[in-house]
Each structure stands twice: as structure tokens, then as C-alpha cells.
PDB file of N, CA and C in Angstrom:
ATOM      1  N   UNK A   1     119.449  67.480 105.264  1.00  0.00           N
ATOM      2  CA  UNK A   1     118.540  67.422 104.122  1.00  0.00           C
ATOM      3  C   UNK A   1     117.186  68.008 104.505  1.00  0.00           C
ATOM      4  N   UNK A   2     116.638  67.798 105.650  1.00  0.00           N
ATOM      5  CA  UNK A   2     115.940  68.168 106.176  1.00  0.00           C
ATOM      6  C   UNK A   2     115.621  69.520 106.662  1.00  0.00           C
ATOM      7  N   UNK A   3     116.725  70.441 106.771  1.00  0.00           N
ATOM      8  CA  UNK A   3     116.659  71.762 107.094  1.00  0.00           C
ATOM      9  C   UNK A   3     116.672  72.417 105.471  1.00  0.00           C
ATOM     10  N   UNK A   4     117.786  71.599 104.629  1.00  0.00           N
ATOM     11  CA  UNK A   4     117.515  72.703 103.633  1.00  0.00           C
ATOM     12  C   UNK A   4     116.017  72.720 102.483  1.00  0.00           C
ATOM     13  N   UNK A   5     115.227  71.610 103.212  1.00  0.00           N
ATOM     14  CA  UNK A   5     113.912  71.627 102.801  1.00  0.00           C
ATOM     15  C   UNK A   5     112.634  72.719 103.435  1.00  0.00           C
ATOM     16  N   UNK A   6     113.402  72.557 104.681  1.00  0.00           N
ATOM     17  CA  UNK A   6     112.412  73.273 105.375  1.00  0.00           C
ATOM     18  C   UNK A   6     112.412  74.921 105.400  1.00  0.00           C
ATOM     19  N   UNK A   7     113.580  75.314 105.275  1.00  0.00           N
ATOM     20  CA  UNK A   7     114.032  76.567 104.790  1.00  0.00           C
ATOM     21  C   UNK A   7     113.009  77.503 104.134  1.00  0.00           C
ATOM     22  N   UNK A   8     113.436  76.812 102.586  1.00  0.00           N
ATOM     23  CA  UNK A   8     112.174  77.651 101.852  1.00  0.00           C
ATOM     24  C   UNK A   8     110.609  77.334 101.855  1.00  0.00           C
ATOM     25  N   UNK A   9     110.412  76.476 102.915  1.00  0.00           N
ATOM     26  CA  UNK A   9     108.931  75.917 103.061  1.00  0.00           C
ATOM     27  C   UNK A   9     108.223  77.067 103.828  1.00  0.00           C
ATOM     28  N   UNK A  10     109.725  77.364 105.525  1.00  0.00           N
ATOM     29  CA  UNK A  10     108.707  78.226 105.919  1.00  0.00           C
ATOM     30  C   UNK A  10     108.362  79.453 105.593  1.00  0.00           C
ATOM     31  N   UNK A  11     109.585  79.877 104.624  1.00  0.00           N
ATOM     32  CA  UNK A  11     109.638  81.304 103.602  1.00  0.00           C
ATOM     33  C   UNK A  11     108.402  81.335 102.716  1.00  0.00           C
ATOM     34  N   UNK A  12     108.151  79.943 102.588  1.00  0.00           N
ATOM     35  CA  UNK A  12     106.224  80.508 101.352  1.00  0.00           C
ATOM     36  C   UNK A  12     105.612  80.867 102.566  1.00  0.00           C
ATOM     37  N   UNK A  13     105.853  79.747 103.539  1.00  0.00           N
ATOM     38  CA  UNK A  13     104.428  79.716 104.589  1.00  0.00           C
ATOM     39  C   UNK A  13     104.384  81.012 104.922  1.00  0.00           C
ATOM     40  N   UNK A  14     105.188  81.938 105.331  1.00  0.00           N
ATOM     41  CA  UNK A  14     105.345  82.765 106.245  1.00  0.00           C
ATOM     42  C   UNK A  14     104.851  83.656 104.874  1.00  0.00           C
ATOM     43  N   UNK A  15     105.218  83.397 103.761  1.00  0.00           N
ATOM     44  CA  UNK A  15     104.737  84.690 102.747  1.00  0.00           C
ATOM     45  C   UNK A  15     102.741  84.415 102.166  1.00  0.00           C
ATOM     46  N   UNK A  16     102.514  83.079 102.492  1.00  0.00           N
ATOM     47  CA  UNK A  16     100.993  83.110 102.134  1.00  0.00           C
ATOM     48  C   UNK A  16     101.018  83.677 102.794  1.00  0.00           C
ATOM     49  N   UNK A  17     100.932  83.410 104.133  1.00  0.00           N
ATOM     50  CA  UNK A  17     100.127  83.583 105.519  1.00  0.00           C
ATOM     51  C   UNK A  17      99.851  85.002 105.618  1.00  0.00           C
ATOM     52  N   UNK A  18     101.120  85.662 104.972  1.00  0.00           N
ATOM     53  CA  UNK A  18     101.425  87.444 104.944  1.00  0.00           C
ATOM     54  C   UNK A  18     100.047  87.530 104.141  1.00  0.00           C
ATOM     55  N   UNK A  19      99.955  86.903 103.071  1.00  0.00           N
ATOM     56  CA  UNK A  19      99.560  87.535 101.775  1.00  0.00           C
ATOM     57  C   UNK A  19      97.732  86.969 102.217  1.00  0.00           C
ATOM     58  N   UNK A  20      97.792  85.798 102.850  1.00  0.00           N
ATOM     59  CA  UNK A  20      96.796  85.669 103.629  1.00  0.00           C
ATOM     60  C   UNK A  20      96.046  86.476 104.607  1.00  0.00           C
ATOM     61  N   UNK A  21      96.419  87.616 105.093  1.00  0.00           N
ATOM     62  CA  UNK A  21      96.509  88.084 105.908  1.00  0.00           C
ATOM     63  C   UNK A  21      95.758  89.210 105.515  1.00  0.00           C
ATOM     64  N   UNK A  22      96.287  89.831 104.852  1.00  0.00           N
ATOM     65  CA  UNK A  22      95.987  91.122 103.933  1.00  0.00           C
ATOM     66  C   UNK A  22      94.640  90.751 103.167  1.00  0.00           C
ATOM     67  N   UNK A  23      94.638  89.770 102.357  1.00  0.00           N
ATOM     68  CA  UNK A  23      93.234  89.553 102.002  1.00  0.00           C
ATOM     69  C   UNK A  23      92.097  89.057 102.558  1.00  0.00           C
ATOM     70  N   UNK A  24      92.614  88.873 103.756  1.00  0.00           N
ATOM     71  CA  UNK A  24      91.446  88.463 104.328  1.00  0.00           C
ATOM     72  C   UNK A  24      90.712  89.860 105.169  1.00  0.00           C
ATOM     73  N   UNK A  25      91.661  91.200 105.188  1.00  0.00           N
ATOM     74  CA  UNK A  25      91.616  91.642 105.888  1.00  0.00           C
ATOM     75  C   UNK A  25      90.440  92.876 104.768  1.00  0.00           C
ATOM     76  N   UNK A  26      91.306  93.188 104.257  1.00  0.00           N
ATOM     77  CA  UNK A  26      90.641  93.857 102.667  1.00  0.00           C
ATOM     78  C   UNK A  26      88.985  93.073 102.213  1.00  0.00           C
ATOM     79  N   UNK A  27      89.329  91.982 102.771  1.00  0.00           N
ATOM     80  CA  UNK A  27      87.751  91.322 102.051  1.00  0.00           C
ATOM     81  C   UNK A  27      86.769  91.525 103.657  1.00  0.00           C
ATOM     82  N   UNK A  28      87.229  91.501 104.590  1.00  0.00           N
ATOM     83  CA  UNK A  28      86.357  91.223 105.724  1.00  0.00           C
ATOM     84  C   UNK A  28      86.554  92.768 106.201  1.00  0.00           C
ATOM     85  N   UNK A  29      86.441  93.896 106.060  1.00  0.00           N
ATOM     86  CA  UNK A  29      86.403  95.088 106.267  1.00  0.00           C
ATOM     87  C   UNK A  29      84.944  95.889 105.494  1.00  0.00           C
ATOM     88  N   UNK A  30      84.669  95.641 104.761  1.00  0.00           N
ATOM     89  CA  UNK A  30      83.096  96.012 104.174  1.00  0.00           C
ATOM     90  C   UNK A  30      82.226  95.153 105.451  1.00  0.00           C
ATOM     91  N   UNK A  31      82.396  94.039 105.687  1.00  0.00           N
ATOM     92  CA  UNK A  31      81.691  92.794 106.705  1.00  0.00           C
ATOM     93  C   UNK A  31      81.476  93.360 107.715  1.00  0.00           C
ATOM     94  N   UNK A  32      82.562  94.520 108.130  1.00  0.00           N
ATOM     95  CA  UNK A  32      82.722  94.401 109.129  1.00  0.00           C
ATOM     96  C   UNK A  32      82.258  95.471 109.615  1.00  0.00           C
ATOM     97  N   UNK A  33      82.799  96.682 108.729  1.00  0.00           N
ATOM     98  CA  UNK A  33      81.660  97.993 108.516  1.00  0.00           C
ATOM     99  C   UNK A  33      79.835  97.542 108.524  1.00  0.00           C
ATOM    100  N   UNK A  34      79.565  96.867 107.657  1.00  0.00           N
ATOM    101  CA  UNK A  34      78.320  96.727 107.688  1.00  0.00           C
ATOM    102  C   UNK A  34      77.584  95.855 109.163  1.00  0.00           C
ATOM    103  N   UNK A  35      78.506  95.419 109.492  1.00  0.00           N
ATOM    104  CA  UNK A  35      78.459  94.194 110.842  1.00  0.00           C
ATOM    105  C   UNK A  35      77.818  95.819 111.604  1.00  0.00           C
ATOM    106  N   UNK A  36      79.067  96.132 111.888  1.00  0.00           N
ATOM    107  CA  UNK A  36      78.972  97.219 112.865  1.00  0.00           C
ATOM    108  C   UNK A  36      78.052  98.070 112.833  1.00  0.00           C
ATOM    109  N   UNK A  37      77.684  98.745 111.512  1.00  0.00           N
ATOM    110  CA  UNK A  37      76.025  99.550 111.749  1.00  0.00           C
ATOM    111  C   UNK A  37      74.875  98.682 111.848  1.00  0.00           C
ATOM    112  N   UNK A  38      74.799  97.757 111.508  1.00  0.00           N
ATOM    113  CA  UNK A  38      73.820  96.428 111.831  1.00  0.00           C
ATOM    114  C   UNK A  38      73.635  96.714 113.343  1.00  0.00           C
ATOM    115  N   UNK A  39      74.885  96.361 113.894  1.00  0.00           N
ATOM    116  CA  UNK A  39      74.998  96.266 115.341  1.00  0.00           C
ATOM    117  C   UNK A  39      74.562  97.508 116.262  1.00  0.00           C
ATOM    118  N   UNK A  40      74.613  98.695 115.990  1.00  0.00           N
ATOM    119  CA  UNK A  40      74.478  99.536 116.417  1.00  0.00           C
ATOM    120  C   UNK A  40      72.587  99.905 116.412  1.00  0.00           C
ATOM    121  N   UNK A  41      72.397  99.595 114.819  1.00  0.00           N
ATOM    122  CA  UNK A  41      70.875  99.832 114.654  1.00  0.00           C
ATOM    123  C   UNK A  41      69.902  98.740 115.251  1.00  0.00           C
TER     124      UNK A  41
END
């Protein structure tokens, strides 16, 4: 009972985390550009 719960649990997890992933990446890339000429100047 226990496995066929966990099954599709870790199939979201593993699909936020994806989808987590990507947006965090898309949102922290301007940050990171601007980080970086900050850093430089």
C-alpha cells in the first residue's frame, strides 16, 4: 500500500522539482547578470 502511494508521489516530486528548477533558473539569471557587472565594476 505503501509503495503504490509512493510511486506517484515521487513522480510530482521529481516533476516540481524539474519545473522548480527551470524557474528558478529563468528568474535568477537577470540576478545574476546584473550580480556579475556589479561585481566586476
Amino acid at each position: 500500500m505503501q509503495i503504490t502511494r509512493t510511486i506517484p508521489f515521487r513522480r510530482m516530486m521529481r516533476h516540481c522539482s524539474h519545473r522548480f528548477e527551470t524557474d528558478a533558473e529563468t528568474f535568477m539569471k537577470p540576478f545574476l547578470s546584473f550580480h556579475g557587472s556589479a561585481w566586476r565594476a
